[in-house]
PDB file of N, CA and C in Angstrom:
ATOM      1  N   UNK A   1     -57.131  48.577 165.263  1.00  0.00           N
ATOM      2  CA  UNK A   1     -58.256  48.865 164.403  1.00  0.00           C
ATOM      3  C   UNK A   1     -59.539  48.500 165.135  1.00  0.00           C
ATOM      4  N   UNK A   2     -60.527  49.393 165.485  1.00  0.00           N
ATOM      5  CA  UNK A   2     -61.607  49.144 166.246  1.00  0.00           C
ATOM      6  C   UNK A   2     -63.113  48.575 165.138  1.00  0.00           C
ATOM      7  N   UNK A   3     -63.009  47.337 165.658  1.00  0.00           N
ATOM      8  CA  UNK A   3     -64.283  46.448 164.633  1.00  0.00           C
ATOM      9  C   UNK A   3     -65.689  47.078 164.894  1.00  0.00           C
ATOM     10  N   UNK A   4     -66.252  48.380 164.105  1.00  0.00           N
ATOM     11  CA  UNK A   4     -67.583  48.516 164.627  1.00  0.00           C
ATOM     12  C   UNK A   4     -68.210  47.957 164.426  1.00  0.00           C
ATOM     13  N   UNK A   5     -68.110  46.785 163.465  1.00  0.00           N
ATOM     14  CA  UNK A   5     -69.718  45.806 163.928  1.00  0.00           C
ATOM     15  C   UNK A   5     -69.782  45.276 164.900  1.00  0.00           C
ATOM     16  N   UNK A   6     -68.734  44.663 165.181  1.00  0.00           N
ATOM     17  CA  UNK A   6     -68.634  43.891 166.775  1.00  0.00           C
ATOM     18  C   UNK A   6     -69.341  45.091 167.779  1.00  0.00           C
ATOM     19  N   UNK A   7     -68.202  46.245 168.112  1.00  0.00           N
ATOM     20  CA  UNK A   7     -68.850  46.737 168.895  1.00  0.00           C
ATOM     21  C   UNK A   7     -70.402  47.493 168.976  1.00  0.00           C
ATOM     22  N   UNK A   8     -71.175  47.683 167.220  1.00  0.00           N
ATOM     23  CA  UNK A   8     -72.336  47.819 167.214  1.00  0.00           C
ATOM     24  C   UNK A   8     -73.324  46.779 167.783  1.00  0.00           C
ATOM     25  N   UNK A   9     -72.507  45.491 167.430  1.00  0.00           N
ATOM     26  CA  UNK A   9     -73.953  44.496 168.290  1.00  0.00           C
ATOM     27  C   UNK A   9     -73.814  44.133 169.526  1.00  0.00           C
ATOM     28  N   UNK A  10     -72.930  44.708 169.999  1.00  0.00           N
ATOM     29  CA  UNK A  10     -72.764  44.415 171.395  1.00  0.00           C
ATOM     30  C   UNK A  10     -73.442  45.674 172.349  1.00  0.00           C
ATOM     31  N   UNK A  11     -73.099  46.282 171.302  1.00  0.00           N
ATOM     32  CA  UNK A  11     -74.016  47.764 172.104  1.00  0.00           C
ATOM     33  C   UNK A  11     -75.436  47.683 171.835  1.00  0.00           C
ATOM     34  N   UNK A  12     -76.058  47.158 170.718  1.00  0.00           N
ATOM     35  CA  UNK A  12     -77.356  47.111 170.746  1.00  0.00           C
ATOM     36  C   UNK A  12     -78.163  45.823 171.378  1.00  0.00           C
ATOM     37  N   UNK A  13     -77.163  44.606 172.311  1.00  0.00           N
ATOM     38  CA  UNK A  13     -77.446  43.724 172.869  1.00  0.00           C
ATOM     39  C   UNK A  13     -77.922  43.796 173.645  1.00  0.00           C
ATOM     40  N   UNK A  14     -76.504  44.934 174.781  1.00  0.00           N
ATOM     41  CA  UNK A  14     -76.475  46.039 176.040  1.00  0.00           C
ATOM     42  C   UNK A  14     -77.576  46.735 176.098  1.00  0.00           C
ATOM     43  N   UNK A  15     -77.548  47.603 174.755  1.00  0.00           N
ATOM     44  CA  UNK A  15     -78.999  48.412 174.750  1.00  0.00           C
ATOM     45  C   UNK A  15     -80.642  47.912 175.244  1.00  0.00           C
ATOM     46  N   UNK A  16     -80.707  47.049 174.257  1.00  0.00           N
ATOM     47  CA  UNK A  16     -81.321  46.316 174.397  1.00  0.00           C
ATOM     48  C   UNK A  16     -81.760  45.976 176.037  1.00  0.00           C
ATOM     49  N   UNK A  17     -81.289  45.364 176.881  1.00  0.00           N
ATOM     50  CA  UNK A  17     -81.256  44.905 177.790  1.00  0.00           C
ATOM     51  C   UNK A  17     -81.566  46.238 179.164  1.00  0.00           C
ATOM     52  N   UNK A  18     -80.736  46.747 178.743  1.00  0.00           N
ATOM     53  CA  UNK A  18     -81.029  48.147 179.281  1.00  0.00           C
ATOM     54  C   UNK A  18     -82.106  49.310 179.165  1.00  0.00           C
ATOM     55  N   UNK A  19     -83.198  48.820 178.717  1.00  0.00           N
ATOM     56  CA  UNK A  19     -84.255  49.442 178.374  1.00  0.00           C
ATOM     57  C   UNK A  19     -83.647  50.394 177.050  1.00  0.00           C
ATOM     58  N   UNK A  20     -82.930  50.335 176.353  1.00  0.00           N
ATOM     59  CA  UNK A  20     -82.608  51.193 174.862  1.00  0.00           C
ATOM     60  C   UNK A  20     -81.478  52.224 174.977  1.00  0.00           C
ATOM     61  N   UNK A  21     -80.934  52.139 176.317  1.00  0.00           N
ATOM     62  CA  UNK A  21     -80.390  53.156 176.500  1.00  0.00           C
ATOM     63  C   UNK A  21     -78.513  52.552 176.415  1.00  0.00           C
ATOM     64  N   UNK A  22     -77.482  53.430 175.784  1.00  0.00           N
ATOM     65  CA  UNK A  22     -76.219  52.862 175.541  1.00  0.00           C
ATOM     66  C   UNK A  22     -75.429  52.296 177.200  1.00  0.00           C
ATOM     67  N   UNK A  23     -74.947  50.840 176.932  1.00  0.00           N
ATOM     68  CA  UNK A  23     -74.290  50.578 178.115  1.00  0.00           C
ATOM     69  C   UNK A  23     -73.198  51.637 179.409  1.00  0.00           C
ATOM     70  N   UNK A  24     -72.701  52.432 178.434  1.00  0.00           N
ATOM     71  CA  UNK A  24     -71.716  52.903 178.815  1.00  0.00           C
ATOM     72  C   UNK A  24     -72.847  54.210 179.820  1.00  0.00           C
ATOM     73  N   UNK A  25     -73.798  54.478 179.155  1.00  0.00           N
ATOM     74  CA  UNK A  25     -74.247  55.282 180.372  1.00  0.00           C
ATOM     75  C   UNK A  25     -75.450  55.187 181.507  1.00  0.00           C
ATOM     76  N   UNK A  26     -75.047  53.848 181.871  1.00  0.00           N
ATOM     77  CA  UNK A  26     -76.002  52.851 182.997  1.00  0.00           C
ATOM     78  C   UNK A  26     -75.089  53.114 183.851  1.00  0.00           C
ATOM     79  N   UNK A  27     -75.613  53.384 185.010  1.00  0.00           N
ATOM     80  CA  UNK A  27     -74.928  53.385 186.617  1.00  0.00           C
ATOM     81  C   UNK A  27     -74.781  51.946 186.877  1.00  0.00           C
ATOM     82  N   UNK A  28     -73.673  51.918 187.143  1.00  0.00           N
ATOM     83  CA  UNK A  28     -73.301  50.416 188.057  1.00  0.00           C
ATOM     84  C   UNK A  28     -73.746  50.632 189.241  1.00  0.00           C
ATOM     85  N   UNK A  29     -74.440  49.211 189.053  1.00  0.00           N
ATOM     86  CA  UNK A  29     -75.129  48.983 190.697  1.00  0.00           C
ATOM     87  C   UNK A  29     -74.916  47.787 191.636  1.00  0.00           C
ATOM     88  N   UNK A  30     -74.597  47.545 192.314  1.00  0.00           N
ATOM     89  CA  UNK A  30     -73.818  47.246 193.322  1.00  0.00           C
ATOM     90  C   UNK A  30     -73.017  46.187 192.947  1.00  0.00           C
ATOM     91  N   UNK A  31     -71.432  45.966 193.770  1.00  0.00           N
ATOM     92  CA  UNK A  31     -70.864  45.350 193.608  1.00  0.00           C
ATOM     93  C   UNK A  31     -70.911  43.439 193.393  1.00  0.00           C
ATOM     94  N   UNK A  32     -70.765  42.657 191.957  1.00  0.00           N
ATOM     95  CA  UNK A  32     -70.948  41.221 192.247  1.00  0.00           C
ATOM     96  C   UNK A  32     -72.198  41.193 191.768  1.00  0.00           C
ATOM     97  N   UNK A  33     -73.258  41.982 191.520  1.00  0.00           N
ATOM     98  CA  UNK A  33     -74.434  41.580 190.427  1.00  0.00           C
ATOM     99  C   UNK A  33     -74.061  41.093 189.054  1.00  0.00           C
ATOM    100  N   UNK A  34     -74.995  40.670 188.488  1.00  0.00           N
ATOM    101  CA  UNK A  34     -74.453  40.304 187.278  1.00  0.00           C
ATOM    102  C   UNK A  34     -74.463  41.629 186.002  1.00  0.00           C
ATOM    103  N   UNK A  35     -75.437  43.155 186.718  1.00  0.00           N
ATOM    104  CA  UNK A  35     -74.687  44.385 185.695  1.00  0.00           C
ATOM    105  C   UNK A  35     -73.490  44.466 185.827  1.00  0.00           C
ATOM    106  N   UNK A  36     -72.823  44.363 186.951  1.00  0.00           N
ATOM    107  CA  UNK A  36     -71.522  44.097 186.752  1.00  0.00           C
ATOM    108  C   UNK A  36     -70.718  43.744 186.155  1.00  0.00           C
ATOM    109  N   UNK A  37     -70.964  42.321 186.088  1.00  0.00           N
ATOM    110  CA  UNK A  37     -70.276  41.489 185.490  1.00  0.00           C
ATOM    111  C   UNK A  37     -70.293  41.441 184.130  1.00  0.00           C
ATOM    112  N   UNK A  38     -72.135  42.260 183.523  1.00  0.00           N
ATOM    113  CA  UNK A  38     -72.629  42.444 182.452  1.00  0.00           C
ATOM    114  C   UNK A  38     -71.202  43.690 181.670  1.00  0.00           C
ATOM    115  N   UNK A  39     -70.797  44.247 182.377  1.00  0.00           N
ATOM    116  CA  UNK A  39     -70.283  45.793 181.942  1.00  0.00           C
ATOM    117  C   UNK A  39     -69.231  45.185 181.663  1.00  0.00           C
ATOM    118  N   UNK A  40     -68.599  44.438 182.727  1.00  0.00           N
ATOM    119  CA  UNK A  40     -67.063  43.957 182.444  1.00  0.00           C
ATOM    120  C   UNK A  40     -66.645  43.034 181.001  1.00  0.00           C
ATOM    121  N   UNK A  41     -67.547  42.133 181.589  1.00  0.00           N
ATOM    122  CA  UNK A  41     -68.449  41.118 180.012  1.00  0.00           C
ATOM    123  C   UNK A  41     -67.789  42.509 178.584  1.00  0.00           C
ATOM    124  N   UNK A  42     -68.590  43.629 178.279  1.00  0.00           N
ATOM    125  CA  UNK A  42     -68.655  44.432 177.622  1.00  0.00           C
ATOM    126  C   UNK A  42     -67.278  44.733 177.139  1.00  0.00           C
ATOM    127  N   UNK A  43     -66.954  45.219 178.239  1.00  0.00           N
ATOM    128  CA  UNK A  43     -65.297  46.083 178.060  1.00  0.00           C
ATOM    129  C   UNK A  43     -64.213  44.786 177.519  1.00  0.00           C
ATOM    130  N   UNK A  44     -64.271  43.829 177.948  1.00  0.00           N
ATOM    131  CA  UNK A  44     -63.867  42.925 177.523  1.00  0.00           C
ATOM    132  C   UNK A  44     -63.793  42.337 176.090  1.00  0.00           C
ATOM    133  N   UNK A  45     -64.832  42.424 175.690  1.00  0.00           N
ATOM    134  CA  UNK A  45     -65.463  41.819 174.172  1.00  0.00           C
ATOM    135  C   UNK A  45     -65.324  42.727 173.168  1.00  0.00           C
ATOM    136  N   UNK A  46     -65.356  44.310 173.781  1.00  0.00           N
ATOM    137  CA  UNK A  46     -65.070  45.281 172.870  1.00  0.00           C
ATOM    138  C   UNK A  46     -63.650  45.703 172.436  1.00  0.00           C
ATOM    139  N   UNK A  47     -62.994  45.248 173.924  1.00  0.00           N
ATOM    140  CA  UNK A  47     -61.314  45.153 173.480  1.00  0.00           C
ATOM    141  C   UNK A  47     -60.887  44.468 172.413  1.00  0.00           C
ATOM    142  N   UNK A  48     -61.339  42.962 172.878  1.00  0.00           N
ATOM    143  CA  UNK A  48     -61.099  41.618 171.823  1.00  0.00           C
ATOM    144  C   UNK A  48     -61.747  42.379 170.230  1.00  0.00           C
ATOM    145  N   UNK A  49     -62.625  42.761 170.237  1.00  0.00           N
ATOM    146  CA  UNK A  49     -63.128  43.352 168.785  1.00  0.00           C
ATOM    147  C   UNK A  49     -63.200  42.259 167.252  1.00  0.00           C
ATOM    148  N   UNK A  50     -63.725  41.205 168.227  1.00  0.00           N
ATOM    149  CA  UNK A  50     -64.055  39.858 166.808  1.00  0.00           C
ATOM    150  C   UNK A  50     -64.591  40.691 165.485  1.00  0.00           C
ATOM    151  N   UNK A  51     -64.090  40.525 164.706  1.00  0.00           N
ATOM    152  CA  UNK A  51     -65.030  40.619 163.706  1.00  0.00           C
ATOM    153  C   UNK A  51     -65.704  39.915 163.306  1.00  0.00           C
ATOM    154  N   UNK A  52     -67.302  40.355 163.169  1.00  0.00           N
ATOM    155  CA  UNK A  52     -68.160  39.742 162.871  1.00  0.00           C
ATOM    156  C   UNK A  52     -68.159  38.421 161.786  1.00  0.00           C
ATOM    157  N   UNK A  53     -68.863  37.061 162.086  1.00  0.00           N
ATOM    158  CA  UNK A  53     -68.569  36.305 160.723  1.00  0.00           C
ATOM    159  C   UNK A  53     -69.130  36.853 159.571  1.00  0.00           C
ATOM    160  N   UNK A  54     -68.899  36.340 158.725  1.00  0.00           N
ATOM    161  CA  UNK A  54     -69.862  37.038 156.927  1.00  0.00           C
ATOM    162  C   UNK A  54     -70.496  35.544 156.683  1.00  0.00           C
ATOM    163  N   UNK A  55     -70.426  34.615 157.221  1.00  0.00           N
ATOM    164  CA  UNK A  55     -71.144  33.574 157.263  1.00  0.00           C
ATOM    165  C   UNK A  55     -71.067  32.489 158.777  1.00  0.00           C
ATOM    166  N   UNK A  56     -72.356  31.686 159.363  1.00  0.00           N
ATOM    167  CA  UNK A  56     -72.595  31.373 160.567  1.00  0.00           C
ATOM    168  C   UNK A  56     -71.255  30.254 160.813  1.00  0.00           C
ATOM    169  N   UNK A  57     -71.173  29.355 159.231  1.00  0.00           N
ATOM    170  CA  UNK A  57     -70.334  28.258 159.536  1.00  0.00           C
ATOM    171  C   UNK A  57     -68.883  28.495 159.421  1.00  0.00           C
ATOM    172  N   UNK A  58     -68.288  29.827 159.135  1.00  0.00           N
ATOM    173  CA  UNK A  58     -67.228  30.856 158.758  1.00  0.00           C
ATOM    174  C   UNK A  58     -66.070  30.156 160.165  1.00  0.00           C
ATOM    175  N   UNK A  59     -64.772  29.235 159.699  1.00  0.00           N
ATOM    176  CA  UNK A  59     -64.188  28.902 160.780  1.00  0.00           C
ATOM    177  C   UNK A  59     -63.300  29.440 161.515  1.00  0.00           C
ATOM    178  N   UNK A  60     -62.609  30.453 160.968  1.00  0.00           N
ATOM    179  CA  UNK A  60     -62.096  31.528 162.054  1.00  0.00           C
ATOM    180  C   UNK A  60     -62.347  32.695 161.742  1.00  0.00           C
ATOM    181  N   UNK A  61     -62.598  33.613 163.214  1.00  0.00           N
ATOM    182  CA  UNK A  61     -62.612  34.690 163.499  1.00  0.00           C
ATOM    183  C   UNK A  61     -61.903  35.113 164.082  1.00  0.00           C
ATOM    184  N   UNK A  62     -61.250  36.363 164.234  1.00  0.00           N
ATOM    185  CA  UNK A  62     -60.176  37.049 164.874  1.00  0.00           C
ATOM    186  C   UNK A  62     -60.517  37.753 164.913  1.00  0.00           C
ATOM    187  N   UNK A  63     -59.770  37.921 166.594  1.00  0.00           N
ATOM    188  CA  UNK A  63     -60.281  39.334 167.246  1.00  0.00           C
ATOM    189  C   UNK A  63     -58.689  40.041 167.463  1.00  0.00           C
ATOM    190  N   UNK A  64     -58.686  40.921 168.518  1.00  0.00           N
ATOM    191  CA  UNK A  64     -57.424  41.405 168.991  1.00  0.00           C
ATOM    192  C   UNK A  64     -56.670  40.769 170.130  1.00  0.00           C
ATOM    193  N   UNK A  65     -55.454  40.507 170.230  1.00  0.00           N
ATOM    194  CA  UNK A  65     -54.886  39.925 171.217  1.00  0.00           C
ATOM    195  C   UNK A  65     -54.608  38.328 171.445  1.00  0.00           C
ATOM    196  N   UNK A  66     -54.461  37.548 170.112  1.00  0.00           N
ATOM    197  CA  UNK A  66     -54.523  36.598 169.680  1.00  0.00           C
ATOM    198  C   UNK A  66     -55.466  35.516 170.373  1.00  0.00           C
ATOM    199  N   UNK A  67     -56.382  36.377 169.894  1.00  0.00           N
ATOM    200  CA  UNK A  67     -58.103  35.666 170.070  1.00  0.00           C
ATOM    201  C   UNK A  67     -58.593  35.632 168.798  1.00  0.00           C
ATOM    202  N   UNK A  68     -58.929  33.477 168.519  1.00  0.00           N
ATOM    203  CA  UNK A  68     -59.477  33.236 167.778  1.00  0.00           C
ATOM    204  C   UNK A  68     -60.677  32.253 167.851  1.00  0.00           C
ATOM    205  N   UNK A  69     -61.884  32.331 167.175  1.00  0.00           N
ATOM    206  CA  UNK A  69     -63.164  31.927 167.807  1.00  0.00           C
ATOM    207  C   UNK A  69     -63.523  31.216 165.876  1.00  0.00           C
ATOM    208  N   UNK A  70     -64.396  30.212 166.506  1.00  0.00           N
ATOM    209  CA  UNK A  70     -65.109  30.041 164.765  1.00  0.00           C
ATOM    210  C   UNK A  70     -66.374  31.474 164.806  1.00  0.00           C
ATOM    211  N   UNK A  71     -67.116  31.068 163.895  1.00  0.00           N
ATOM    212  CA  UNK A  71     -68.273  31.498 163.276  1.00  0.00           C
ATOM    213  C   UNK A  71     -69.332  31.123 164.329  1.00  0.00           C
ATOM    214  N   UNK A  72     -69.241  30.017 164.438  1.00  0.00           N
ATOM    215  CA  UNK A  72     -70.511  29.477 165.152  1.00  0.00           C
ATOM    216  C   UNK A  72     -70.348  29.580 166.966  1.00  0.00           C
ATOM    217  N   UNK A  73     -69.134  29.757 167.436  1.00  0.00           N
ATOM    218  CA  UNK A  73     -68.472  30.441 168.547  1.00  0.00           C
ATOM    219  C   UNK A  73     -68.703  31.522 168.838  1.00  0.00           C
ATOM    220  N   UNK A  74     -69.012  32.520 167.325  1.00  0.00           N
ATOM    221  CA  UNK A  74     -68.928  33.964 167.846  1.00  0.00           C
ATOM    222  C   UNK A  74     -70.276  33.914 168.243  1.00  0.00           C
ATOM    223  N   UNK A  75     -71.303  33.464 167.114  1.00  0.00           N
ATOM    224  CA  UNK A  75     -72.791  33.459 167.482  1.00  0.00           C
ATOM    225  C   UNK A  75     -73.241  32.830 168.641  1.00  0.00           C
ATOM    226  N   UNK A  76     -72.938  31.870 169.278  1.00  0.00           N
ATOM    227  CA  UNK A  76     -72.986  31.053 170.203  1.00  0.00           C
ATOM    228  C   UNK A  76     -72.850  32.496 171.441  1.00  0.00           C
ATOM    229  N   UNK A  77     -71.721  32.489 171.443  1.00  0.00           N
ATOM    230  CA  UNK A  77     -71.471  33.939 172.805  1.00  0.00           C
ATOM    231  C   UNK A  77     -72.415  35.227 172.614  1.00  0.00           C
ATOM    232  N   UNK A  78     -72.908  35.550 171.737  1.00  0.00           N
ATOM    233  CA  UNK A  78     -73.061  36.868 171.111  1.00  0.00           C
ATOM    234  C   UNK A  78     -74.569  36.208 171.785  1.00  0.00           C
ATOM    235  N   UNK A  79     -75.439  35.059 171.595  1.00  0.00           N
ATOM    236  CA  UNK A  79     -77.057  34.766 172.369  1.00  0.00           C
ATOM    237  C   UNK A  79     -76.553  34.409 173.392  1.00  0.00           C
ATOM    238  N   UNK A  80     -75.251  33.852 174.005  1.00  0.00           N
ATOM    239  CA  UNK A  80     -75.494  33.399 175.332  1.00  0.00           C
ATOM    240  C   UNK A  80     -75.265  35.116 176.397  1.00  0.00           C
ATOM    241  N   UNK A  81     -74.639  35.902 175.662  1.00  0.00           N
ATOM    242  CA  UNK A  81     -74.928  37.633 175.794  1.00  0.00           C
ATOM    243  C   UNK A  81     -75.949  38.210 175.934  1.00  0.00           C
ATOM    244  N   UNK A  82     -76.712  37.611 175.275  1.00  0.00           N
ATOM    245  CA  UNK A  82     -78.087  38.112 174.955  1.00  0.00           C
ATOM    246  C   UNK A  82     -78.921  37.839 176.009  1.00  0.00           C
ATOM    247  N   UNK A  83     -78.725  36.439 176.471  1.00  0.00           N
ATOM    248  CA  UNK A  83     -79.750  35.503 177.344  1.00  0.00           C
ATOM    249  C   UNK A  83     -79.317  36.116 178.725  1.00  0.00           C
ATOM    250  N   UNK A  84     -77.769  35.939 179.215  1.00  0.00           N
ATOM    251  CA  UNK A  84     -77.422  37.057 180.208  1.00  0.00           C
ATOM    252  C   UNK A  84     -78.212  38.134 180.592  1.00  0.00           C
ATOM    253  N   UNK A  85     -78.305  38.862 179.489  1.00  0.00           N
ATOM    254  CA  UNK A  85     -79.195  40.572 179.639  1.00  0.00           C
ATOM    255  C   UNK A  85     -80.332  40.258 179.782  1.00  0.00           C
ATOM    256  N   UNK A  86     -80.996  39.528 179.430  1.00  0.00           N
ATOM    257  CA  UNK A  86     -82.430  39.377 179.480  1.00  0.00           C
ATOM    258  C   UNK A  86     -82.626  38.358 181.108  1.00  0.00           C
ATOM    259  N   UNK A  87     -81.459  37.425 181.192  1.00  0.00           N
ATOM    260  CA  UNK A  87     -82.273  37.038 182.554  1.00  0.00           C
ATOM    261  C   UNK A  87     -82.007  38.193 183.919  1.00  0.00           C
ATOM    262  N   UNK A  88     -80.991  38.699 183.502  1.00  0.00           N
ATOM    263  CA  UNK A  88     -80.200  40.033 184.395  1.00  0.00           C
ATOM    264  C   UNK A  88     -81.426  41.080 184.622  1.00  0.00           C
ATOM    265  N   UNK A  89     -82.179  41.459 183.526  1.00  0.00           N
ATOM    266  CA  UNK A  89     -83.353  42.513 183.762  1.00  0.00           C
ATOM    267  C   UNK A  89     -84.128  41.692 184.185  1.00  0.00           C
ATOM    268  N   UNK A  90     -84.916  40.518 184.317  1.00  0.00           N
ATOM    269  CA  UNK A  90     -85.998  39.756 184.913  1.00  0.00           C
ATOM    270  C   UNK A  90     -85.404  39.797 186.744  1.00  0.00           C
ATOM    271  N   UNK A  91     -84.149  40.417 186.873  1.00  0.00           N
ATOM    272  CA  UNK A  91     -84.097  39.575 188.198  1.00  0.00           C
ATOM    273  C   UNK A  91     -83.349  38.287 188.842  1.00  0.00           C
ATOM    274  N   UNK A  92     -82.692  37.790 187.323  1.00  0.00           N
ATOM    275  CA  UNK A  92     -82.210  36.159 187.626  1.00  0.00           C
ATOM    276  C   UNK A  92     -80.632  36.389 187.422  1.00  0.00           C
ATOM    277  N   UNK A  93     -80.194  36.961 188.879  1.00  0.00           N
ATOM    278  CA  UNK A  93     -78.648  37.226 188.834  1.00  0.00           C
ATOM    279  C   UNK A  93     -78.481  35.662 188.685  1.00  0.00           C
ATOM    280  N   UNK A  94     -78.219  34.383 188.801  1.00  0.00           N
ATOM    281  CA  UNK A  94     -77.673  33.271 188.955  1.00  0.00           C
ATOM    282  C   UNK A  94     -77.453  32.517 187.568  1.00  0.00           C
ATOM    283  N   UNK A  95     -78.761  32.632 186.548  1.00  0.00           N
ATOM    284  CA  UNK A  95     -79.107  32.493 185.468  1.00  0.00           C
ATOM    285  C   UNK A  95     -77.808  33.248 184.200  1.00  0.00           C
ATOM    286  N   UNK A  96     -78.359  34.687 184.875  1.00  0.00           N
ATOM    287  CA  UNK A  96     -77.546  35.428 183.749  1.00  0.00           C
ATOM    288  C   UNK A  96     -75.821  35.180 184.207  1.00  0.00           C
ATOM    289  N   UNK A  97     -75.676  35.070 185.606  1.00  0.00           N
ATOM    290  CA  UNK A  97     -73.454  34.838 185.890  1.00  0.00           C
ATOM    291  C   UNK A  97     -73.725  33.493 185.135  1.00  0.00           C
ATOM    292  N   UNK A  98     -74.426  32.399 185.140  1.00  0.00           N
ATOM    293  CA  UNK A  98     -74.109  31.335 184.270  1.00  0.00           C
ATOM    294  C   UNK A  98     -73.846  31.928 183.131  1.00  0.00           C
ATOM    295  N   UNK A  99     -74.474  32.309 182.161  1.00  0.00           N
ATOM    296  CA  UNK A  99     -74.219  32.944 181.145  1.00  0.00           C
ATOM    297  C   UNK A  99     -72.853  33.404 180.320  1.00  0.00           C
ATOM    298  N   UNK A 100     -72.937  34.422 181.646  1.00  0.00           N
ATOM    299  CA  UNK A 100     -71.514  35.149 181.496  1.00  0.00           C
ATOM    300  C   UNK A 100     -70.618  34.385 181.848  1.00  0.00           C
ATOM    301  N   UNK A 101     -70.573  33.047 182.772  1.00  0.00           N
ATOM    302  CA  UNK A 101     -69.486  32.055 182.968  1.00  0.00           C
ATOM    303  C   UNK A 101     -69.190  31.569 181.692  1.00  0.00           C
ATOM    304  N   UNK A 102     -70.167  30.964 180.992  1.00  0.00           N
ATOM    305  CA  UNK A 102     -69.946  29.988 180.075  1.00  0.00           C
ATOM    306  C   UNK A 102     -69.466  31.229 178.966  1.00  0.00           C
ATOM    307  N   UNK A 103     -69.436  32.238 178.177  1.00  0.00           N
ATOM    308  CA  UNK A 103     -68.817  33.170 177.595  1.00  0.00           C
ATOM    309  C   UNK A 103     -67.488  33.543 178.022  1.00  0.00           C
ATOM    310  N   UNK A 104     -67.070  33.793 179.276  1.00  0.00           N
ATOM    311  CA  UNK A 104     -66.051  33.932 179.423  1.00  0.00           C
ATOM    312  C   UNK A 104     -64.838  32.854 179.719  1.00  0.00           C
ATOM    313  N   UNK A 105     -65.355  31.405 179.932  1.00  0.00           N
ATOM    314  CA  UNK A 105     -64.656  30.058 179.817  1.00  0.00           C
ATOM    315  C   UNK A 105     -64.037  30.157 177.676  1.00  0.00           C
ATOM    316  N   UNK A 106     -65.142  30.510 177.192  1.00  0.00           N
ATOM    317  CA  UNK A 106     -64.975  30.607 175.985  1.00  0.00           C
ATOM    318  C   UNK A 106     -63.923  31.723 175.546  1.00  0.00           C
ATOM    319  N   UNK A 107     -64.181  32.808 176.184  1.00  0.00           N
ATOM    320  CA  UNK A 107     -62.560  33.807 175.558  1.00  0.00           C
ATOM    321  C   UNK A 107     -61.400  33.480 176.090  1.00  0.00           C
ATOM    322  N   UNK A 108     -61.530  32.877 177.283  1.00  0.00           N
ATOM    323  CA  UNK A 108     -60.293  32.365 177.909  1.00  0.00           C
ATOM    324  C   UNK A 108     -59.660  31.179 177.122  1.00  0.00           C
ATOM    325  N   UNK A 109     -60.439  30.376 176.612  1.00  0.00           N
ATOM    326  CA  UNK A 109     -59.656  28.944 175.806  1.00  0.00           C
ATOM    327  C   UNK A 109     -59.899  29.956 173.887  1.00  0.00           C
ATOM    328  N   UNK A 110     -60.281  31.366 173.732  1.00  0.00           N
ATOM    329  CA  UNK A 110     -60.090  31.663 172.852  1.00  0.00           C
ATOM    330  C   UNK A 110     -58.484  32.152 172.589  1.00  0.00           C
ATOM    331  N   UNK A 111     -57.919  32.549 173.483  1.00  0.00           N
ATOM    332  CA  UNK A 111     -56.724  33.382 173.350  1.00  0.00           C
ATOM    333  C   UNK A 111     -56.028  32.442 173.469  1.00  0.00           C
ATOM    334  N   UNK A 112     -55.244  32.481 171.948  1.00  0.00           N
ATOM    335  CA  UNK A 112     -53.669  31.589 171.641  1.00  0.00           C
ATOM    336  C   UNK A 112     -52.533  31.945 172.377  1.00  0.00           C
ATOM    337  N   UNK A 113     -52.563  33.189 172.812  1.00  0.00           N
ATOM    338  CA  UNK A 113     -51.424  33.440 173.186  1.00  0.00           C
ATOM    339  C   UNK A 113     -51.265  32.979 175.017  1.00  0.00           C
ATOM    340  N   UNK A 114     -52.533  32.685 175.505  1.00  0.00           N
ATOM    341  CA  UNK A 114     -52.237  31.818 176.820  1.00  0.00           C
ATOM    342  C   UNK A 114     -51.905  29.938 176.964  1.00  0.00           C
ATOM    343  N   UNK A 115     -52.011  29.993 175.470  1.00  0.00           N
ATOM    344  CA  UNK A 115     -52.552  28.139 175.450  1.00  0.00           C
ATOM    345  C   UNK A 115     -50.876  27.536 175.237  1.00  0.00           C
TER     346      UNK A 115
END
């Protein structure tokens, strides 16, 4: 079952970041930047397909693939996403892979089925 809110705010994060335009039709540009990593980031999160909380302090969320996150987990990733894209367009590849490190440390200790 594909969660479109999830994948709506992730696309308007992307968008966002991308001068307005949908992730999926940005040229990848060179290998090991953080668009890169930004895209993969993407494909990733859209697989998982959290559904959105209906409240911030909401303690589990579930996604696909026995990935489970709180409320305040999902929001937490969803600005540290945000902050990614925005230091990624300024120029600050180092800034934004932190970013995307600390998000993806987080889906990795999200999935039950590796723990």
């Amino acid at each position: 079952m594909l969660n479109t809110n999830a994948v709506r705010l992730l696309g308007v994060m992307v968008g966002l970041a991308a001068g307005g335009q949908p992730a999926l039709a940005q040229p990848v540009s060179t290998t090991g930047s953080c668009q890169v990593a930004l895209s993969a980031l993407a494909s990733e999160w859209n697989n998982i397909a959290f559904a959105p909380p209906s409240k911030p302090g909401q303690a589990v969320v579930a996604g696909r693939d026995g990935h489970v996150t709180s409320g305040a987990q999902f929001n937490f990733m969803a600005g540290q996403i945000r902050l990614a894209h925005v230091a990624c367009s300024r120029g600050d590849d180092a800034s934004a892979m932190q970013n995307i490190a600390v998000v993806r440390d987080i889906l990795d200790r999200s999935n039950r089925r590796n723990s």
